[in-house]
PDB file of N, CA and C in Angstrom:
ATOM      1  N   UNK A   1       0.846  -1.167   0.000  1.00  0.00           N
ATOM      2  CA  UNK A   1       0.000   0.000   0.000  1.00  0.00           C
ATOM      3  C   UNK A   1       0.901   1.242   0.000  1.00  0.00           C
ATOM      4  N   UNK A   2       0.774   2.167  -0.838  1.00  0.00           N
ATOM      5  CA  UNK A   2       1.545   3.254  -0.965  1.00  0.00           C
ATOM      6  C   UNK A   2       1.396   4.303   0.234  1.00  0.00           C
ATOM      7  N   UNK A   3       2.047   4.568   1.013  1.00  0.00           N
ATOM      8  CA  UNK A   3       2.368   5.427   2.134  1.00  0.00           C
ATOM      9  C   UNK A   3       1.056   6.766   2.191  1.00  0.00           C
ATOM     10  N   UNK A   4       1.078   7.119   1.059  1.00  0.00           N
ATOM     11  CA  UNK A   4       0.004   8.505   1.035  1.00  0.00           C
ATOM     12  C   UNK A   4      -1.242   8.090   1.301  1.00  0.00           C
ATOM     13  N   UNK A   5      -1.612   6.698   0.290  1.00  0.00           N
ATOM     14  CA  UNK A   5      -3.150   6.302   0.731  1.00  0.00           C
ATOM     15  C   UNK A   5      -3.484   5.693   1.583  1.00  0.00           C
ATOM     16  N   UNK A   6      -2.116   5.292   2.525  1.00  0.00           N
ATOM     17  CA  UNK A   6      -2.403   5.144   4.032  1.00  0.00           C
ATOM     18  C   UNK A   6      -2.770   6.066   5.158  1.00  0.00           C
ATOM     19  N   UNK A   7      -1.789   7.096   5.352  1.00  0.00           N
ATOM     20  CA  UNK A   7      -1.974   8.346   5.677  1.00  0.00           C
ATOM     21  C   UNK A   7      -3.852   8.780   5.481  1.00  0.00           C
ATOM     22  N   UNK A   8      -4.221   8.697   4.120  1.00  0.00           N
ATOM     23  CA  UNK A   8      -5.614   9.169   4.242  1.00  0.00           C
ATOM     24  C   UNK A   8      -6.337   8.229   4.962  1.00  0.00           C
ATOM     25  N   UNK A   9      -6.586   7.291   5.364  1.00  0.00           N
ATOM     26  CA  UNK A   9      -7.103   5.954   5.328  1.00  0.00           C
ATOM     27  C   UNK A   9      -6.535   6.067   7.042  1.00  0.00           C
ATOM     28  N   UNK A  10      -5.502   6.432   7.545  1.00  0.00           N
ATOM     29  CA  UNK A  10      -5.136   6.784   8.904  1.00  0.00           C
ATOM     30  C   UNK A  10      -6.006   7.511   9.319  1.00  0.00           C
ATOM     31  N   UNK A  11      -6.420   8.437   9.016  1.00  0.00           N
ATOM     32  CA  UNK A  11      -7.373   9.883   9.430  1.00  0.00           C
ATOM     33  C   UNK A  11      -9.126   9.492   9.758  1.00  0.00           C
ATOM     34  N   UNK A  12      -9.118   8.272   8.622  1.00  0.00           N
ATOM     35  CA  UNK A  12     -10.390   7.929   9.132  1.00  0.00           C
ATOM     36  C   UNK A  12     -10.368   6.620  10.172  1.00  0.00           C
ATOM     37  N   UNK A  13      -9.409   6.090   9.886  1.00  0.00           N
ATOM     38  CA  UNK A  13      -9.562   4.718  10.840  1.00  0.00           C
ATOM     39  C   UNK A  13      -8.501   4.849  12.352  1.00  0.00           C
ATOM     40  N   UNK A  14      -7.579   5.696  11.984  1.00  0.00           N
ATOM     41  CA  UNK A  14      -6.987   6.024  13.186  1.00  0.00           C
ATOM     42  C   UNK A  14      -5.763   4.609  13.250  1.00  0.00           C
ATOM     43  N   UNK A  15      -5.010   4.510  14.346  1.00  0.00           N
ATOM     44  CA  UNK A  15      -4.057   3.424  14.595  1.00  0.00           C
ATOM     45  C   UNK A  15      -5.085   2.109  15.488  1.00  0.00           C
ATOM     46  N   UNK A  16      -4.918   0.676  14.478  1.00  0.00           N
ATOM     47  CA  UNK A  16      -5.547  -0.025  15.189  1.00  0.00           C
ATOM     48  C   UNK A  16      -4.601  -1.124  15.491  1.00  0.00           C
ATOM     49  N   UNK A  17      -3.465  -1.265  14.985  1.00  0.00           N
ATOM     50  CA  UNK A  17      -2.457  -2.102  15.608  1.00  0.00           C
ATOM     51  C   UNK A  17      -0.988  -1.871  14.961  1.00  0.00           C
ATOM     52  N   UNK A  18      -0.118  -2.985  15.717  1.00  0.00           N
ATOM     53  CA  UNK A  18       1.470  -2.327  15.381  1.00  0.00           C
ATOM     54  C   UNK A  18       1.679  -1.970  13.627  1.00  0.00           C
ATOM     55  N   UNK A  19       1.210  -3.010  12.856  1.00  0.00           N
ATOM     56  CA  UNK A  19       1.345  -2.576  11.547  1.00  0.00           C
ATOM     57  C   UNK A  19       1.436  -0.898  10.980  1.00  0.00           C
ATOM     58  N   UNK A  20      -0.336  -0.732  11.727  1.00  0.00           N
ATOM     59  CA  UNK A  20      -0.349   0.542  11.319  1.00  0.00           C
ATOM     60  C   UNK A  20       0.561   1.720  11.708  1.00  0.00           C
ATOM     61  N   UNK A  21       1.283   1.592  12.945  1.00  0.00           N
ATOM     62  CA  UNK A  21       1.698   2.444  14.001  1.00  0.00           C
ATOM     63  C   UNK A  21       2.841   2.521  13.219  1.00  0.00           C
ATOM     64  N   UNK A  22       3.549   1.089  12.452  1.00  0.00           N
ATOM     65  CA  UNK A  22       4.834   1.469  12.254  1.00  0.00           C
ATOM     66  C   UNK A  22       4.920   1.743  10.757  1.00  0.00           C
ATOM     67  N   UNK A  23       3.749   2.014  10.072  1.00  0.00           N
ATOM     68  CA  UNK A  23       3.660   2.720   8.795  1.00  0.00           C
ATOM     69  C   UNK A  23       3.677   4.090   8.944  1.00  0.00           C
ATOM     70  N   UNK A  24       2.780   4.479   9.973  1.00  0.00           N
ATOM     71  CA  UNK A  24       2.434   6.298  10.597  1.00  0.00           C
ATOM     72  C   UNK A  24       4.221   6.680  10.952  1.00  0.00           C
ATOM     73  N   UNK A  25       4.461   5.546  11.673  1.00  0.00           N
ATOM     74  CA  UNK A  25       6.299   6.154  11.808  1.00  0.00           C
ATOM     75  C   UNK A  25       7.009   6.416  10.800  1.00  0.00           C
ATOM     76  N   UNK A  26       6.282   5.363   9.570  1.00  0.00           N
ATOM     77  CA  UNK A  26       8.060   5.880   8.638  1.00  0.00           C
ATOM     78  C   UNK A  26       7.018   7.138   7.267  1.00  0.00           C
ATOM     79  N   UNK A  27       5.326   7.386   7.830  1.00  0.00           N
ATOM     80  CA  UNK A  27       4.950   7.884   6.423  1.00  0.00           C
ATOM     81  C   UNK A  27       4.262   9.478   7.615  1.00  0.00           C
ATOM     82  N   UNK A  28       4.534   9.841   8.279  1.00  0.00           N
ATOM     83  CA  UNK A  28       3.473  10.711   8.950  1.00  0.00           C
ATOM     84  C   UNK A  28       4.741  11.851   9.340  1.00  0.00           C
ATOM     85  N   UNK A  29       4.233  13.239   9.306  1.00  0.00           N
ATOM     86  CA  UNK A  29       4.746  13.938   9.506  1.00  0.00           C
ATOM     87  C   UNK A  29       4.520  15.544   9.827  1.00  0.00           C
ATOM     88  N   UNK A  30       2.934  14.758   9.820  1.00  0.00           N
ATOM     89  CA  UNK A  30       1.667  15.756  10.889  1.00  0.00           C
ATOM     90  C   UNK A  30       2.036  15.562  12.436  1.00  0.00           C
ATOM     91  N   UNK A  31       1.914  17.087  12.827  1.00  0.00           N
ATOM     92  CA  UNK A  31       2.386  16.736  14.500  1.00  0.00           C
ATOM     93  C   UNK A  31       1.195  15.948  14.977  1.00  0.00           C
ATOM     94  N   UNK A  32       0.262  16.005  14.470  1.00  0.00           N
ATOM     95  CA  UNK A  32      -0.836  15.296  15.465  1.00  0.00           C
ATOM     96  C   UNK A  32      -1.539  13.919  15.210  1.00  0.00           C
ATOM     97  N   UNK A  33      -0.552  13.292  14.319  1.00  0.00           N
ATOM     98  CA  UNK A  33      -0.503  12.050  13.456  1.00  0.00           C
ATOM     99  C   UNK A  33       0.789  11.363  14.404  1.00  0.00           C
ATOM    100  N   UNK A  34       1.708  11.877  14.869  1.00  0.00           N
ATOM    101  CA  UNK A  34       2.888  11.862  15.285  1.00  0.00           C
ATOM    102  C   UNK A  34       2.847  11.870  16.949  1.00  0.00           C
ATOM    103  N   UNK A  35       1.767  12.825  17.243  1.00  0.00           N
ATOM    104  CA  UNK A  35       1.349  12.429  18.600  1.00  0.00           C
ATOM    105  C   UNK A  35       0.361  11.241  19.076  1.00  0.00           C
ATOM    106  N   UNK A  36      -0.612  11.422  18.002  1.00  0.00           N
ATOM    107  CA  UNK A  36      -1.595   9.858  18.307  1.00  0.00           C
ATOM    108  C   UNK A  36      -0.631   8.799  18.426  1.00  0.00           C
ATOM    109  N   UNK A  37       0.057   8.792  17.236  1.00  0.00           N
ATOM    110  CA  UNK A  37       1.462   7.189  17.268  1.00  0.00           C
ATOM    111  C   UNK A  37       1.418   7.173  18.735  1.00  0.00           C
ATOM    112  N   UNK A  38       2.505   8.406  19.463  1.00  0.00           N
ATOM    113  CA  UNK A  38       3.439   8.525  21.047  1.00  0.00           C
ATOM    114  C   UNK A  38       2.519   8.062  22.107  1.00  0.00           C
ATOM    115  N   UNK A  39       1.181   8.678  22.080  1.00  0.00           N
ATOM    116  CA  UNK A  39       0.016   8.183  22.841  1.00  0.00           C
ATOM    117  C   UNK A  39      -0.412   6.808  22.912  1.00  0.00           C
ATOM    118  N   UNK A  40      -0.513   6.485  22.013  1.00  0.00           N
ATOM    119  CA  UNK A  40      -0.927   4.665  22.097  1.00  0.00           C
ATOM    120  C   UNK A  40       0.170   3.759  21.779  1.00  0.00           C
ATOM    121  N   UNK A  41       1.286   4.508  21.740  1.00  0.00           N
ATOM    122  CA  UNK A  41       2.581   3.314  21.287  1.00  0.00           C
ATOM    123  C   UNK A  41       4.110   4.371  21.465  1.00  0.00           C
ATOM    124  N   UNK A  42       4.113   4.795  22.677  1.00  0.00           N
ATOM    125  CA  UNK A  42       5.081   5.189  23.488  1.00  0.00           C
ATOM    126  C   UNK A  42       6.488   4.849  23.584  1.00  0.00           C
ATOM    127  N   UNK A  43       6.461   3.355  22.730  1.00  0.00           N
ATOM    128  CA  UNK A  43       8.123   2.756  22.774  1.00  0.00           C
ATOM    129  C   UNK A  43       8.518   3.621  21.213  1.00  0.00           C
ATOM    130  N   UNK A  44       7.828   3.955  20.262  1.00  0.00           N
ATOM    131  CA  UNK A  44       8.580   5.077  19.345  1.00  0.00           C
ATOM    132  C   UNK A  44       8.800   6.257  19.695  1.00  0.00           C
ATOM    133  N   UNK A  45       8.847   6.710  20.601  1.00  0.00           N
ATOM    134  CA  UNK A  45       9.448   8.259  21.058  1.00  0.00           C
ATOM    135  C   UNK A  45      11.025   7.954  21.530  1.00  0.00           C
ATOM    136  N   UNK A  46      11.566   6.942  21.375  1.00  0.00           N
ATOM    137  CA  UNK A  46      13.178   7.226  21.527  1.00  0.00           C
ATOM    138  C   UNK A  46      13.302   7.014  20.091  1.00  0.00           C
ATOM    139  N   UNK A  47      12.928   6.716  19.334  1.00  0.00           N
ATOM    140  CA  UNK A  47      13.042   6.512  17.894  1.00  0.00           C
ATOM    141  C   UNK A  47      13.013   7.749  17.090  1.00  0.00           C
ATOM    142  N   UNK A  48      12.127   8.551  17.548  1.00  0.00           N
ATOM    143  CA  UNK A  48      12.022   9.810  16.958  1.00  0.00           C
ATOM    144  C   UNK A  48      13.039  10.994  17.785  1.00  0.00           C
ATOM    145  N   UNK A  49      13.347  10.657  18.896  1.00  0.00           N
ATOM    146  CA  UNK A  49      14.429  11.022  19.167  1.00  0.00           C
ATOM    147  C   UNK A  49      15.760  10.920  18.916  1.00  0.00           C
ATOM    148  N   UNK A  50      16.026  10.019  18.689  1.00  0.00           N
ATOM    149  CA  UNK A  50      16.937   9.613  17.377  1.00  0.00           C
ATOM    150  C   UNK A  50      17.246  10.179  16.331  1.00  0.00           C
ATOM    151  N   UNK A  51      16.206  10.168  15.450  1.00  0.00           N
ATOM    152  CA  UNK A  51      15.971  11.053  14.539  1.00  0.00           C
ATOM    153  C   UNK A  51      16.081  12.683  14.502  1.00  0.00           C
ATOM    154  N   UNK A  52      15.658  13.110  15.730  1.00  0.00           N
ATOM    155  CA  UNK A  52      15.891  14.379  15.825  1.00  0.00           C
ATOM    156  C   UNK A  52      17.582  14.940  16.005  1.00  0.00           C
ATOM    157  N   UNK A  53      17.916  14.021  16.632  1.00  0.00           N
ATOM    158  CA  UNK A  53      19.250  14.774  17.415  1.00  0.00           C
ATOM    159  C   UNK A  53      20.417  14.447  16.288  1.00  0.00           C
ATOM    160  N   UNK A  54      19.973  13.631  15.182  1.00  0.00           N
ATOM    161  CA  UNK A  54      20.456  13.082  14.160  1.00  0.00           C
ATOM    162  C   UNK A  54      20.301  14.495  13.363  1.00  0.00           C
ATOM    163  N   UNK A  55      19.149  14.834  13.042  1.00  0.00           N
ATOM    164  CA  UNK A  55      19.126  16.130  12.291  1.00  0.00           C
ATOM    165  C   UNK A  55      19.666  17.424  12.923  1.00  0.00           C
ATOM    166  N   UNK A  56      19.909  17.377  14.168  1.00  0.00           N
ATOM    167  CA  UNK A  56      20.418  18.032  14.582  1.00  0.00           C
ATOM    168  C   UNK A  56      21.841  18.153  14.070  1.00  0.00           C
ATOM    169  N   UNK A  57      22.654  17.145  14.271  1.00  0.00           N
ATOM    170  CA  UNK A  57      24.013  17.263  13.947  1.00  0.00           C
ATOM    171  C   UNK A  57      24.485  17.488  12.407  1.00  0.00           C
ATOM    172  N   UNK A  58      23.500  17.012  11.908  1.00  0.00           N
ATOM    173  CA  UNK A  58      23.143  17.136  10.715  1.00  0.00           C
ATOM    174  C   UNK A  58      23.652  19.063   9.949  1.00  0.00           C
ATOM    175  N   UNK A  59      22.317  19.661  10.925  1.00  0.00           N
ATOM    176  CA  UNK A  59      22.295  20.918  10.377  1.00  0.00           C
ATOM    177  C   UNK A  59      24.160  21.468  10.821  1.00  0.00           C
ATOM    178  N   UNK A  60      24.934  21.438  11.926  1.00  0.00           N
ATOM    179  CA  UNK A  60      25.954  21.476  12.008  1.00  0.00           C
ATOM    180  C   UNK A  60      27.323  21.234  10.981  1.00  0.00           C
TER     181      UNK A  60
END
């Protein structure tokens, strides 16, 4: 399934298990797509932390 017509298809059905959660991780980039994930599946927030501090060094 192509990432975008998941994303739409997210909005109406929301996260109903890990599959979905770890598609919203690698295709979502709405803060509040990004917070539902952290809310119901809390072990990806060091992951996205990761990611951040990565772009961080990045911009450096």
């Amino acid at each position: 399934m192509p990432l975008d017509i998941f994303i739409n298809m997210l909005h109406n059905n929301g996260i109903t298990n890990k599959l979905d959660a770890w598609l919203t991780f690698l295709a979502a980039d709405s803060p509040d797509d990004i917070i539902m994930l952290l809310n119901k599946y809390p072990e990806f927030r060091s992951m996205y932390e990761d990611i951040y501090v990565m772009c961080l060094n990045v911009e450096r």
